[in-house]
Protein backbone atom coordinates (compact mmCIF):
# COMPACT_ATOMS: atom_id res chain seq x y z
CA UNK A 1 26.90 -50.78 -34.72
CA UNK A 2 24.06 -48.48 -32.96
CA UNK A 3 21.67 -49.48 -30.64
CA UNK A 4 18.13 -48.67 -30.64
CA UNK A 5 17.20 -45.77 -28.12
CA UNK A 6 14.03 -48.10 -26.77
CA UNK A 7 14.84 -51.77 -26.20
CA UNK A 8 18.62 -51.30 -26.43
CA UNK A 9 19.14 -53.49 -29.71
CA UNK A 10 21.92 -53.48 -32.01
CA UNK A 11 20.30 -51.89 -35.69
CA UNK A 12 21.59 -53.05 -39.23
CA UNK A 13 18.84 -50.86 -41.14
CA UNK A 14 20.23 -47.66 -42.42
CA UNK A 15 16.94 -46.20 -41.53
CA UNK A 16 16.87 -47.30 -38.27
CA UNK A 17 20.21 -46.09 -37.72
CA UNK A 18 19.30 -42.67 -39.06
CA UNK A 19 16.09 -42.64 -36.70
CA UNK A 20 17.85 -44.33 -33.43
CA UNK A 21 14.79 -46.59 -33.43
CA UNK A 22 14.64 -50.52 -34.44
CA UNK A 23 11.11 -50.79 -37.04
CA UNK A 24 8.97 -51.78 -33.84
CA UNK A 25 10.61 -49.59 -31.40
CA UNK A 26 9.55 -46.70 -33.76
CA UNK A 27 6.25 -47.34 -34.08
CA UNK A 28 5.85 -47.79 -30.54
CA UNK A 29 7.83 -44.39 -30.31
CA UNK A 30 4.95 -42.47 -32.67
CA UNK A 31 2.07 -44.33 -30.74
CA UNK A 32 3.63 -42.94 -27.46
CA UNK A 33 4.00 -39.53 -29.16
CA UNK A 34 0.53 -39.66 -31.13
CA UNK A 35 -0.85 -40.46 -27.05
CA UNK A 36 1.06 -37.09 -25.82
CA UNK A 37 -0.54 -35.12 -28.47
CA UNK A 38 -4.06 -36.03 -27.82
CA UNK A 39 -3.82 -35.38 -24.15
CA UNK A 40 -2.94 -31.65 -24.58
CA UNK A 41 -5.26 -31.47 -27.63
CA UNK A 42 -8.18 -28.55 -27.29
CA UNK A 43 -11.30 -29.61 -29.48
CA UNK A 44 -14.04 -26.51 -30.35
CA UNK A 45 -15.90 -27.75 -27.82
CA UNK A 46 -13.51 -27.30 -25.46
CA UNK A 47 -12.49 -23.75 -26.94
CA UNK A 48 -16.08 -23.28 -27.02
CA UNK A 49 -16.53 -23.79 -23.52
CA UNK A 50 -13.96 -21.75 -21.93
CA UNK A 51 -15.51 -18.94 -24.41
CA UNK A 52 -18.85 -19.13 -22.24
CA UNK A 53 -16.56 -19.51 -18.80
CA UNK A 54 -15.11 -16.40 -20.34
CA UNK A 55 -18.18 -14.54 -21.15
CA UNK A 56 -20.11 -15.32 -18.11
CA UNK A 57 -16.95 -14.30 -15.43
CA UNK A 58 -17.47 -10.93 -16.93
C-alpha cells in the first residue's frame, strides 16, 4: 500500500494513489501551490509600473 507524500498515511483510493496525496493532503498541496503562484504573480499594475521605471531611467 502507498503512503501519502504529506502526512505519511497509508492510501486505499485509487486516485490518491495515482496523485501520491491522501483527499486532504491534496488540497492542502494545491492551496500551498495556488500560495506559490500568487507570490511571483505580476499584475498590469505592476507591469505598468516598471514601464514608467523604464521610461523615466532613459
Amino acid at each position: 500500500m502507498r503512503q501519502c507524500k504529506r502526512c505519511g498515511r497509508a492510501l486505499r483510493n485509487g486516485k490518491s494513489m495515482e496523485r501520491g496525496y491522501g483527499l486532504t493532503c491534496w488540497q492542502h498541496h494545491l492551496d500551498e501551490l495556488e500560495q506559490q503562484f500568487l507570490k511571483i504573480q505580476l499584475t498590469i499594475d505592476d507591469i505598468m509600473k516598471m514601464d514608467q521605471e523604464e521610461q523615466t531611467d532613459v
